[in-house]
Each structure stands twice: as structure tokens, then as C-alpha cells.
N, C-alpha and C. Protein backbone atom coordinates (compact mmCIF):
# COMPACT_ATOMS: atom_id res chain seq x y z
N UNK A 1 -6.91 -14.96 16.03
CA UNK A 1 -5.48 -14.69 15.86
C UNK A 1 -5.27 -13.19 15.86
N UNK A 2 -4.30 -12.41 16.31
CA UNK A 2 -3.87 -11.33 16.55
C UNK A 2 -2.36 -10.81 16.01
N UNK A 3 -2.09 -9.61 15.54
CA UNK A 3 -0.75 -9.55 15.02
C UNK A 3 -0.15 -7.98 15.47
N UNK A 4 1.07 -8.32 16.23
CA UNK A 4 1.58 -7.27 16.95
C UNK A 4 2.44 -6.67 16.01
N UNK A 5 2.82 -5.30 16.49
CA UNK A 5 4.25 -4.85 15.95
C UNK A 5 5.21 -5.72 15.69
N UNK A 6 5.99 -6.03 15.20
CA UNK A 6 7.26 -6.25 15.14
C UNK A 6 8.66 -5.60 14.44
N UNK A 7 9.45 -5.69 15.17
CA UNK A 7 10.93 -4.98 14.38
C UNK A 7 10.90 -5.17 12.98
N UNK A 8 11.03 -4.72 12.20
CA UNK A 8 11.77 -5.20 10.55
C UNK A 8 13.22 -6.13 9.96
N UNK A 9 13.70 -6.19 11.43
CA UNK A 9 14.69 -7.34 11.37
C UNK A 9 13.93 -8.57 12.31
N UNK A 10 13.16 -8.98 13.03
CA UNK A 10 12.35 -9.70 13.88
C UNK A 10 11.47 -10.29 12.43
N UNK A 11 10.55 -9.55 11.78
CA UNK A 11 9.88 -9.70 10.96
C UNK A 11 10.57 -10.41 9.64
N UNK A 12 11.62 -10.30 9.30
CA UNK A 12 12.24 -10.80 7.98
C UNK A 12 13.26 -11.94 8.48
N UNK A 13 14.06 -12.02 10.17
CA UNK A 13 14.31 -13.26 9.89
C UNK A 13 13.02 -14.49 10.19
N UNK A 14 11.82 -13.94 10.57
CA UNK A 14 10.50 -15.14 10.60
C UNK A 14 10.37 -15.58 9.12
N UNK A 15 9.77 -14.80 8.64
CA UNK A 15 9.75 -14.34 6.74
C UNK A 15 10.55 -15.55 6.25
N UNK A 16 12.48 -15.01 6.24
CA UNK A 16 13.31 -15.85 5.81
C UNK A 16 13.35 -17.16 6.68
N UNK A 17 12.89 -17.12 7.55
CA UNK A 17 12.60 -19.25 8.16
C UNK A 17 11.83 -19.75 7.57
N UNK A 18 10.65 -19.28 7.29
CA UNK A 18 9.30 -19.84 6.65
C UNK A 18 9.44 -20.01 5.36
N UNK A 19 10.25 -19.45 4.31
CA UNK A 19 10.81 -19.19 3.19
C UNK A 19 12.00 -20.38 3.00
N UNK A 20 12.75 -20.75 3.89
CA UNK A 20 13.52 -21.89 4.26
C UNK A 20 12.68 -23.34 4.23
N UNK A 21 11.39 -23.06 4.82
CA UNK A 21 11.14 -24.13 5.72
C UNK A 21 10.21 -24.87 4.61
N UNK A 22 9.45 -24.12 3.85
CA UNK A 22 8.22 -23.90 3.15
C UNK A 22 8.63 -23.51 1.46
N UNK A 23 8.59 -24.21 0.25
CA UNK A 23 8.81 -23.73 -0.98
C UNK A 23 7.71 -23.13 -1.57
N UNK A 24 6.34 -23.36 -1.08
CA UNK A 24 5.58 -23.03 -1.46
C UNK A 24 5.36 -21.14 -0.68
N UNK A 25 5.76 -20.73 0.52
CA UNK A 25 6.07 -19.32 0.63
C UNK A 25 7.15 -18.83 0.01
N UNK A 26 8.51 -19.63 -0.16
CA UNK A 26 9.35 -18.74 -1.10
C UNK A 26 9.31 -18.55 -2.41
N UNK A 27 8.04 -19.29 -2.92
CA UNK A 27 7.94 -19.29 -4.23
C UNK A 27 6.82 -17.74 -4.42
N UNK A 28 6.03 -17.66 -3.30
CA UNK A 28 5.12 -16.67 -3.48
C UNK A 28 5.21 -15.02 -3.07
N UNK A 29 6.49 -15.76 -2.14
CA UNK A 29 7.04 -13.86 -1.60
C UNK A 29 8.44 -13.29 -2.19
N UNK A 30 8.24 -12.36 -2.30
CA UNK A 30 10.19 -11.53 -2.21
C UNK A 30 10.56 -12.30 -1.20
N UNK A 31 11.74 -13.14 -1.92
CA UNK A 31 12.56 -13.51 -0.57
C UNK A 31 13.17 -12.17 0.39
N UNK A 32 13.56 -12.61 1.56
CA UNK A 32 13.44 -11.90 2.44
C UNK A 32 14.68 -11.06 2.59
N UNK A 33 15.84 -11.45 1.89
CA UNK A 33 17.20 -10.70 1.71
C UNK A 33 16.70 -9.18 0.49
N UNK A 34 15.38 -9.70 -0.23
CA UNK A 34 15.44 -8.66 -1.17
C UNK A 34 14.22 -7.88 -0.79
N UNK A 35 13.29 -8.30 0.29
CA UNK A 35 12.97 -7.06 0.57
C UNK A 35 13.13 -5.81 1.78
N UNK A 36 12.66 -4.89 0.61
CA UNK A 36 13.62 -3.29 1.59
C UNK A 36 12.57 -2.67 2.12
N UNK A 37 12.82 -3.00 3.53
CA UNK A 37 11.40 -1.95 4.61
C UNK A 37 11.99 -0.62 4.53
N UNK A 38 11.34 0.32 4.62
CA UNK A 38 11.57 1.47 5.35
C UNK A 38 11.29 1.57 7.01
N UNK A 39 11.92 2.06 7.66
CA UNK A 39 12.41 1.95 9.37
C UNK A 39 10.67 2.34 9.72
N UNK A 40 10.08 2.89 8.67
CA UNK A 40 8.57 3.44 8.85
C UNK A 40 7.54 2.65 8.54
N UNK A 41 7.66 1.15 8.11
CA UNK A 41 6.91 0.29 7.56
C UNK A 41 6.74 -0.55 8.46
N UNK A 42 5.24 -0.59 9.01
CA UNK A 42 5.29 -1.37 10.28
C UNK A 42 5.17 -2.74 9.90
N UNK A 43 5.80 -3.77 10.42
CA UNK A 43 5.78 -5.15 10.48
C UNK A 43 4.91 -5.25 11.35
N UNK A 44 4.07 -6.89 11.51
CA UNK A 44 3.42 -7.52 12.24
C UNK A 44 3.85 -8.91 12.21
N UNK A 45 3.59 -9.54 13.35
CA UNK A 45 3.57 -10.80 13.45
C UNK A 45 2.81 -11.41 14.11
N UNK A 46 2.10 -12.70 14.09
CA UNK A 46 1.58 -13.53 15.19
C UNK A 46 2.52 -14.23 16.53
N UNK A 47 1.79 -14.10 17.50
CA UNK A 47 2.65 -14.28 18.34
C UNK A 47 3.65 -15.44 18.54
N UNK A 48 3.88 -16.61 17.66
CA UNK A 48 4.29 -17.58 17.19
C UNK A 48 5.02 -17.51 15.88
N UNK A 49 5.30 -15.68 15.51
CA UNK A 49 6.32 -15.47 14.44
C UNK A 49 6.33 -16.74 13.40
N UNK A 50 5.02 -17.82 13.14
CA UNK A 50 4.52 -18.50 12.29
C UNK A 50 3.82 -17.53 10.97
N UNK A 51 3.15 -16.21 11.61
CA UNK A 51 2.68 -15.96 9.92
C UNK A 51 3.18 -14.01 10.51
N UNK A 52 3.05 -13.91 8.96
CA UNK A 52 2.99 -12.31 9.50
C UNK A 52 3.00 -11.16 7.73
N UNK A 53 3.26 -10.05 7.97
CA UNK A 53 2.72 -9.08 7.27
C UNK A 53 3.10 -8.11 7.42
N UNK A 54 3.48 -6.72 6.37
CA UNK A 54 3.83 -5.54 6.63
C UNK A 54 2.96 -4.57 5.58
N UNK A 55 2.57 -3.61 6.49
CA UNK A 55 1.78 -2.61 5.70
C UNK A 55 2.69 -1.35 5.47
N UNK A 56 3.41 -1.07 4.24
CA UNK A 56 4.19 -0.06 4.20
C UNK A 56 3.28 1.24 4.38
N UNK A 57 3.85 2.58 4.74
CA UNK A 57 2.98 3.79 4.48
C UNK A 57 2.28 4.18 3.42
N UNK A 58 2.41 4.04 2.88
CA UNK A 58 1.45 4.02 0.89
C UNK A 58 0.43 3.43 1.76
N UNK A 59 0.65 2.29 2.27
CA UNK A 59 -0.82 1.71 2.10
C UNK A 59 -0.80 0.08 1.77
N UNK A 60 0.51 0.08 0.84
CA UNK A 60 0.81 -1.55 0.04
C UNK A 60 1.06 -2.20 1.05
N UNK A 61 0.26 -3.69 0.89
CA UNK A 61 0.35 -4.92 1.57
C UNK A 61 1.35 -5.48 1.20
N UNK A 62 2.40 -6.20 1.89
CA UNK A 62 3.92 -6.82 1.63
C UNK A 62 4.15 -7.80 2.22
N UNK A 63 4.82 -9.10 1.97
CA UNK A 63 5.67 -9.51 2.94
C UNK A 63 4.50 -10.51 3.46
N UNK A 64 3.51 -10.98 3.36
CA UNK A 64 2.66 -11.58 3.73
C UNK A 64 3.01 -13.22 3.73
N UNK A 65 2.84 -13.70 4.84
CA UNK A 65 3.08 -15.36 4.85
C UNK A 65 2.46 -15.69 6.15
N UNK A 66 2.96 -17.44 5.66
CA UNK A 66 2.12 -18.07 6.82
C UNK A 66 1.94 -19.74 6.75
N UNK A 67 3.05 -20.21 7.96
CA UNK A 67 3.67 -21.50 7.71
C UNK A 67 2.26 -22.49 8.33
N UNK A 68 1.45 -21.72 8.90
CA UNK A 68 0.38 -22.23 9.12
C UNK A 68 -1.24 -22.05 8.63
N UNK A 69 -1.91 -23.29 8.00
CA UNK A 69 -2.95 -23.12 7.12
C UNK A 69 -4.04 -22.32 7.84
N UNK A 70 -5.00 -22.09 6.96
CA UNK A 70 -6.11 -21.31 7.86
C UNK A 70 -5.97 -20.30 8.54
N UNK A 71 -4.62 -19.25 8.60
CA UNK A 71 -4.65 -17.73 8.59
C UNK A 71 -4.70 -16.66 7.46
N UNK A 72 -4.93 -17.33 6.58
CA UNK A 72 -5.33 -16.12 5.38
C UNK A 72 -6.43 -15.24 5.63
N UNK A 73 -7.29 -15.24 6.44
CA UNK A 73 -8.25 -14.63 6.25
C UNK A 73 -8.15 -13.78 7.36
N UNK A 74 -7.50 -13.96 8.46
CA UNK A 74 -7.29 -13.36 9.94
C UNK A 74 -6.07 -12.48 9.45
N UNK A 75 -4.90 -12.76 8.90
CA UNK A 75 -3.92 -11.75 8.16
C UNK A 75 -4.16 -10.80 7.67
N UNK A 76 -5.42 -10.74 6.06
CA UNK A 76 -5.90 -9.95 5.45
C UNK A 76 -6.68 -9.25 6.07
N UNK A 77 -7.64 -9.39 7.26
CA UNK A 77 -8.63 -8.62 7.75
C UNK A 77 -7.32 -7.38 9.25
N UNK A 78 -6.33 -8.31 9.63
CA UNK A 78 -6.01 -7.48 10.39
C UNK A 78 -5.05 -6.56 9.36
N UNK A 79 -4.57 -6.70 8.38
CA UNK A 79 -3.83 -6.06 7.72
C UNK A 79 -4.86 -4.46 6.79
N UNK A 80 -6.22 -4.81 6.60
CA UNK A 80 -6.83 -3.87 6.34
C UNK A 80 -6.97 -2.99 7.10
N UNK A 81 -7.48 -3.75 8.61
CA UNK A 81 -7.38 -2.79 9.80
C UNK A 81 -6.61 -1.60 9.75
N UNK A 82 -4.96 -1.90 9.66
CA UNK A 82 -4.03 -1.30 9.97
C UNK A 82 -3.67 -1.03 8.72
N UNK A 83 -4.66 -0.82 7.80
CA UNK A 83 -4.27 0.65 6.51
C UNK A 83 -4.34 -0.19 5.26
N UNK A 84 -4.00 -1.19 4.81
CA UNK A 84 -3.49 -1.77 3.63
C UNK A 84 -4.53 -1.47 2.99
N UNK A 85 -4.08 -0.99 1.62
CA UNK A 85 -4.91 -0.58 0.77
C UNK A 85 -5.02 -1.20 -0.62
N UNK A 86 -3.81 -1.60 -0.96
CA UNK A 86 -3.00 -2.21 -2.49
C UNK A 86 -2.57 -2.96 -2.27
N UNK A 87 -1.93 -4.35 -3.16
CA UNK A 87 -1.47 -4.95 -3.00
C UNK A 87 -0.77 -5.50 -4.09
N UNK A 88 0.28 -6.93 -4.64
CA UNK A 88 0.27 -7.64 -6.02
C UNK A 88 0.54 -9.06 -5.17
N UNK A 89 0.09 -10.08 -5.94
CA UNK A 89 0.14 -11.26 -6.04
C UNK A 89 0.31 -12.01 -6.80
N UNK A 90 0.87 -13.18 -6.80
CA UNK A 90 0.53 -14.07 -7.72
C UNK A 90 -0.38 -14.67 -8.57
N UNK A 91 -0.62 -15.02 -9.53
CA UNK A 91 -2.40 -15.34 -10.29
C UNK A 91 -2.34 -16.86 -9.38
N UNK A 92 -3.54 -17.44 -8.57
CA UNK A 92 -3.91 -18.62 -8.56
C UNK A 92 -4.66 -18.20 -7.25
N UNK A 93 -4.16 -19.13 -5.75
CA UNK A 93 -5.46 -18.95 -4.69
C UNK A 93 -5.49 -17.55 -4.44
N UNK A 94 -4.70 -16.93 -4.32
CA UNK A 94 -4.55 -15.74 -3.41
C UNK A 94 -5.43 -14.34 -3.78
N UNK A 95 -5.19 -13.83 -5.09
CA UNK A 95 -6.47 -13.37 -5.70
C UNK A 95 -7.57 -13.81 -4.86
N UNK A 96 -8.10 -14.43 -5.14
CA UNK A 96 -9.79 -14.91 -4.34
C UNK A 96 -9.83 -14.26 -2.87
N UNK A 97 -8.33 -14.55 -2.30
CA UNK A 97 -8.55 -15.03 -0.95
C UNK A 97 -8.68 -13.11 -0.65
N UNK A 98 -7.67 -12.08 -1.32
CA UNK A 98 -8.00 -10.93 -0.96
C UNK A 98 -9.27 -10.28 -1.24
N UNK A 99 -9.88 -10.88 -2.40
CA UNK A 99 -10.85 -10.32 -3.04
C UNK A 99 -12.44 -10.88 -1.71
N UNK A 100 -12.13 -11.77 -0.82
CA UNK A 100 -13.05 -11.55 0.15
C UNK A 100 -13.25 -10.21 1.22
N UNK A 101 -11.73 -9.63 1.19
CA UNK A 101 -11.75 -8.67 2.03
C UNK A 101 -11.79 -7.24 1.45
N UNK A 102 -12.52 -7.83 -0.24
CA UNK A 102 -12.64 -6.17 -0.82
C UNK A 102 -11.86 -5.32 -1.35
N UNK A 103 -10.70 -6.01 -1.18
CA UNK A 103 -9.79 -6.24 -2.71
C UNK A 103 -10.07 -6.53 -4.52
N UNK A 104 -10.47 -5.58 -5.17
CA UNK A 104 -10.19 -5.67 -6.49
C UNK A 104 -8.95 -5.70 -7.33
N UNK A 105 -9.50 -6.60 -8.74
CA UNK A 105 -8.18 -6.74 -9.38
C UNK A 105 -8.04 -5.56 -10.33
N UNK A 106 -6.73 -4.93 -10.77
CA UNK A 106 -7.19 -3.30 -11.35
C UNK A 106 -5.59 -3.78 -12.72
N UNK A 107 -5.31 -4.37 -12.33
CA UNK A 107 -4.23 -4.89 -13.27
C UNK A 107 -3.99 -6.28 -12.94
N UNK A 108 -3.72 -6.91 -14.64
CA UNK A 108 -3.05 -8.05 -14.89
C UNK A 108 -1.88 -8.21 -15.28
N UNK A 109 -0.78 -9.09 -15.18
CA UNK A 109 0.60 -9.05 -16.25
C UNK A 109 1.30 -10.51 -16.18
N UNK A 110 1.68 -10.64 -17.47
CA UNK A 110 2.23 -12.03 -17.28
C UNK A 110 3.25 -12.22 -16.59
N UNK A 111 4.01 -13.14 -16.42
CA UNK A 111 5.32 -13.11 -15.31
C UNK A 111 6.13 -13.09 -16.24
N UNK A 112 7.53 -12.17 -16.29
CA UNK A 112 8.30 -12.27 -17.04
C UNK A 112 9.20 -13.47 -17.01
N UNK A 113 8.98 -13.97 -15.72
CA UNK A 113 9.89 -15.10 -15.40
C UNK A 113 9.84 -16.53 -16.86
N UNK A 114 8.97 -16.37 -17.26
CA UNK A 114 8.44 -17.41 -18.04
C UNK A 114 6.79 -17.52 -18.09
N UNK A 115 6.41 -18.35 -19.30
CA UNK A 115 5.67 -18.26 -19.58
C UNK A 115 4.54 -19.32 -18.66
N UNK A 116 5.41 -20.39 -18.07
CA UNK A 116 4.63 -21.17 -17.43
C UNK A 116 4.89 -21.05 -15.96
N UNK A 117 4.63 -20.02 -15.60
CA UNK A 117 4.49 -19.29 -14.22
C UNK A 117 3.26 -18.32 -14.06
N UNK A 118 3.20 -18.47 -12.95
CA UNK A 118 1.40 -17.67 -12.63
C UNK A 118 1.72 -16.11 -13.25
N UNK A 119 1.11 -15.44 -13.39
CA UNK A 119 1.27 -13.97 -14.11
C UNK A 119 0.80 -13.22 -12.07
N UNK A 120 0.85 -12.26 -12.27
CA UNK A 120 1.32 -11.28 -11.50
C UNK A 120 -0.15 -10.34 -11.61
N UNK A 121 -0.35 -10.32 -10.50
CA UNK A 121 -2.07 -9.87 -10.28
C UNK A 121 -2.33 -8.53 -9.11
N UNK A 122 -2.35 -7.37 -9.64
CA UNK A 122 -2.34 -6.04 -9.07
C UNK A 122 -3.85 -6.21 -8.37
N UNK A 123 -4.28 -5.64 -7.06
CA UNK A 123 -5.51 -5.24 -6.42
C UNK A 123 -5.50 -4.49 -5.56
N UNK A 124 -6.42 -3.43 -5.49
CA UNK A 124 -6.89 -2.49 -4.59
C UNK A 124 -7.95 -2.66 -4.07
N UNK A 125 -8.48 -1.81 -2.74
CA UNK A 125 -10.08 -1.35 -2.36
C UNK A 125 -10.08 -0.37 -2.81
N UNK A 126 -11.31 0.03 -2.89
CA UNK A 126 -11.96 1.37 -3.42
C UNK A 126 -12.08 2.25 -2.85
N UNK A 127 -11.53 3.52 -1.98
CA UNK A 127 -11.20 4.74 -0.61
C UNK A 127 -10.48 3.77 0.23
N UNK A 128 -9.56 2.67 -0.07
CA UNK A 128 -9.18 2.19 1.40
C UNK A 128 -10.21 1.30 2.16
N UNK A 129 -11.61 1.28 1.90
CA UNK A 129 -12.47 0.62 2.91
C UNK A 129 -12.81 -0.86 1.80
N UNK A 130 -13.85 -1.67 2.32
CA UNK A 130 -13.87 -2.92 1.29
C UNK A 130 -15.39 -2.57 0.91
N UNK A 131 -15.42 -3.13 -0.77
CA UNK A 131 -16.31 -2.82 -1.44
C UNK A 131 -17.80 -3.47 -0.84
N UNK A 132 -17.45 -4.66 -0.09
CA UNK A 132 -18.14 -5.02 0.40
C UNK A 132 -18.13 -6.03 1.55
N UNK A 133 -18.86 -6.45 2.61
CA UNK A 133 -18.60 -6.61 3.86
C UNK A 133 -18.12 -8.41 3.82
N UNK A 134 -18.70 -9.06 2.40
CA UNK A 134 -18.90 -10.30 2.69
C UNK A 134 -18.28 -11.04 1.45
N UNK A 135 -17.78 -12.01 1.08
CA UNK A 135 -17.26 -12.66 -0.28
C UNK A 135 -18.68 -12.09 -0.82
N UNK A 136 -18.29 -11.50 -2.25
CA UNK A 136 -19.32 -11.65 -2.85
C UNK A 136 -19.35 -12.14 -4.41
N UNK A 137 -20.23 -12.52 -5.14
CA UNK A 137 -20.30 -13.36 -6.55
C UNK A 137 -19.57 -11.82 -7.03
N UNK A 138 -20.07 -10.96 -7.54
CA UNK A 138 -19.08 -10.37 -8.41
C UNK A 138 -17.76 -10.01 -8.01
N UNK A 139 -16.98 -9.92 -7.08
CA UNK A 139 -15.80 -10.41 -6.86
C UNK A 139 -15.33 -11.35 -7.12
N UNK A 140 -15.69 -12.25 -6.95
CA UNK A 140 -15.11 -13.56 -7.42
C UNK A 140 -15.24 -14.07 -8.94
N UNK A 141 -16.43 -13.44 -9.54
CA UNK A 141 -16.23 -13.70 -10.92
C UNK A 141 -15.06 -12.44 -12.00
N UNK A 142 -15.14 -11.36 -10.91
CA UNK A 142 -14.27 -10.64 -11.31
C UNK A 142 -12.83 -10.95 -11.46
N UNK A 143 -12.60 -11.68 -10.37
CA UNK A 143 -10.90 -12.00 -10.33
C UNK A 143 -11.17 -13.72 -11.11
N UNK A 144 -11.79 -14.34 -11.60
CA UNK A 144 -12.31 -15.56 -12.19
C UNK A 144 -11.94 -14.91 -14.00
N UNK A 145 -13.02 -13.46 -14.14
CA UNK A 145 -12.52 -13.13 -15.42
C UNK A 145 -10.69 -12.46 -15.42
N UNK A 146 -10.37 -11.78 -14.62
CA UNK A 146 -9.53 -10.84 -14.53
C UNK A 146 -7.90 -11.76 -14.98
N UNK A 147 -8.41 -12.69 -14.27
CA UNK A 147 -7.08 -14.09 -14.11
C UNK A 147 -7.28 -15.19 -14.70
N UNK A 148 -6.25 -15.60 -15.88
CA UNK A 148 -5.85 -16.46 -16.67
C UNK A 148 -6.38 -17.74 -15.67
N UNK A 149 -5.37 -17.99 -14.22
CA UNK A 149 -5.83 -19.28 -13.42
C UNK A 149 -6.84 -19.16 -12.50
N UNK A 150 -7.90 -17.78 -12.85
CA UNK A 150 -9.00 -17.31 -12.11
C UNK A 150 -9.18 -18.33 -10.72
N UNK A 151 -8.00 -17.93 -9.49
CA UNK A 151 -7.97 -18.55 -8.38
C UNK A 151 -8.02 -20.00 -8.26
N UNK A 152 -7.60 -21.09 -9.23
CA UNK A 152 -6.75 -22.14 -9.09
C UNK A 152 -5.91 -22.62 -9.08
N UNK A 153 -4.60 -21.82 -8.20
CA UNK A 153 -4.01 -22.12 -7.37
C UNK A 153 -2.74 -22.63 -8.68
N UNK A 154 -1.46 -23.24 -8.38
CA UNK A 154 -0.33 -23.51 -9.47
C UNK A 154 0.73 -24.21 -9.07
């Protein structure tokens, strides 16, 4: 799978379909009316505007979805490519799933939303590059200790 440029209005009405289409992406992203690109924040998409991603200039990973299973891992690796450095998520799969591509967790926080909602899970790489090339056990026990639903999902 491959992910091109896309506009920031191209990119957010895909976002807001999949967010429509899917409760389980609008439950996990900024809906798409509330988030604010800068004209400098490159969007991506797959060529089937089915999944996609924006790496703002900082570095922060955003905007990430995907109405189709089995691109998490092709998203995150092309999104490192192209700079992403930081990120936040939800506590349950997703943690794990960055922490293959060398993503650490560097902050925890509960969700203010309520108490029985996933808490809110900060991660970085370490210079930008990944700590390491391959899933590895202390990553995963890291975001296992780091997270209340240590990557089971909600």
C-alpha cells in the first residue's frame, strides 16, 4: 500500500466519510470538522481515499484512519517515512500497534471525558528514527505497563 499527497480538504472530507461510515473511527479520531491543518501539513491518502494520515511540521502524527482492516502497519511505517515523530492515542489496540514502529509511551492521562473511557496515551521515537527495527518484548511490555488497558482494545 502506498500514500500520496493529498489536499487538506480531499483529506478531511475522506476522514469525515469514514467517520460517518465507521463508529469505531469516529470514536478514535478528532472528528473531522474539528480538526485544523495548517495549509503546511501534508495530508496523505491511499489511493482509494479508504485510509489516510497527516504528518503536521512538528513532526505529530494526526488524523490517522482506515475503513479498511490490515493497514495499520503500512500507514505507520509510511507515516514515519515522511517525518512523524509524536503522536497521542487512545489507551487500547493502537498503543501496541505504534509501538511496533518504535514509538514509545512518554505520557499517560485519563480521559476527561469520563471515567469509563480509554485514557489518552502520549508516544514518541527517540531522534525521530525507531528504537528498534522489529516489535520488540520491551516495547510491548512497556506500553502493557504504561497503559491501564495495556493494548486491549475497548
Amino acid at each position: 500500500m502506498y500514500y500520496t499527497p493529498a489536499s487538506n480538504h480531499m483529506f478531511l472530507l475522506a476522514l469525515g466519510a469514514a467517520q460517518e461510515a465507521h463508529a469505531h473511527i469516529a470514536a478514535a479520531t478528532t472528528r473531522a470538522g474539528d480538526l485544523h491543518l495548517d495549509p503546511h501539513d501534508p495530508a496523505y491518502l491511499a489511493p482509494d481515499s479508504l485510509s489516510g494520515f497527516v504528518v503536521r511540521t512538528s513532526g505529530e502524527l494526526v488524523g490517522v484512519f482506515s475503513t479498511v482492516k490490515g493497514r495499520g502497519d503500512h500507514i505507520v511505517a509510511s507515516a514515519t517515512r515522511r517525518g512523524a515523530t509524536h503522536l497521542d492515542c487512545f489507551d487500547g489496540y493502537l498503543p501496541k500497534l505504534y509501538a511496533r514502529h518504535g514509538f514509545q509511551v512518554t505520557r499517560y492521562e485519563a480521559n476527561y471525558n469520563g471515567a469509563h473511557l480509554p485514557g489518552v496515551v502520549y508516544m514518541s521515537r527517540l531522534g525521530g528514527v525507531p528504537v528498534a527495527q522489529s516489535p520488540s518484548e520491551t516495547h510491548l511490555w512497556q506500553v502493557e505497563a504504561a497503559c491501564p488497558q495495556g493494548g486491549r482494545g475497548w
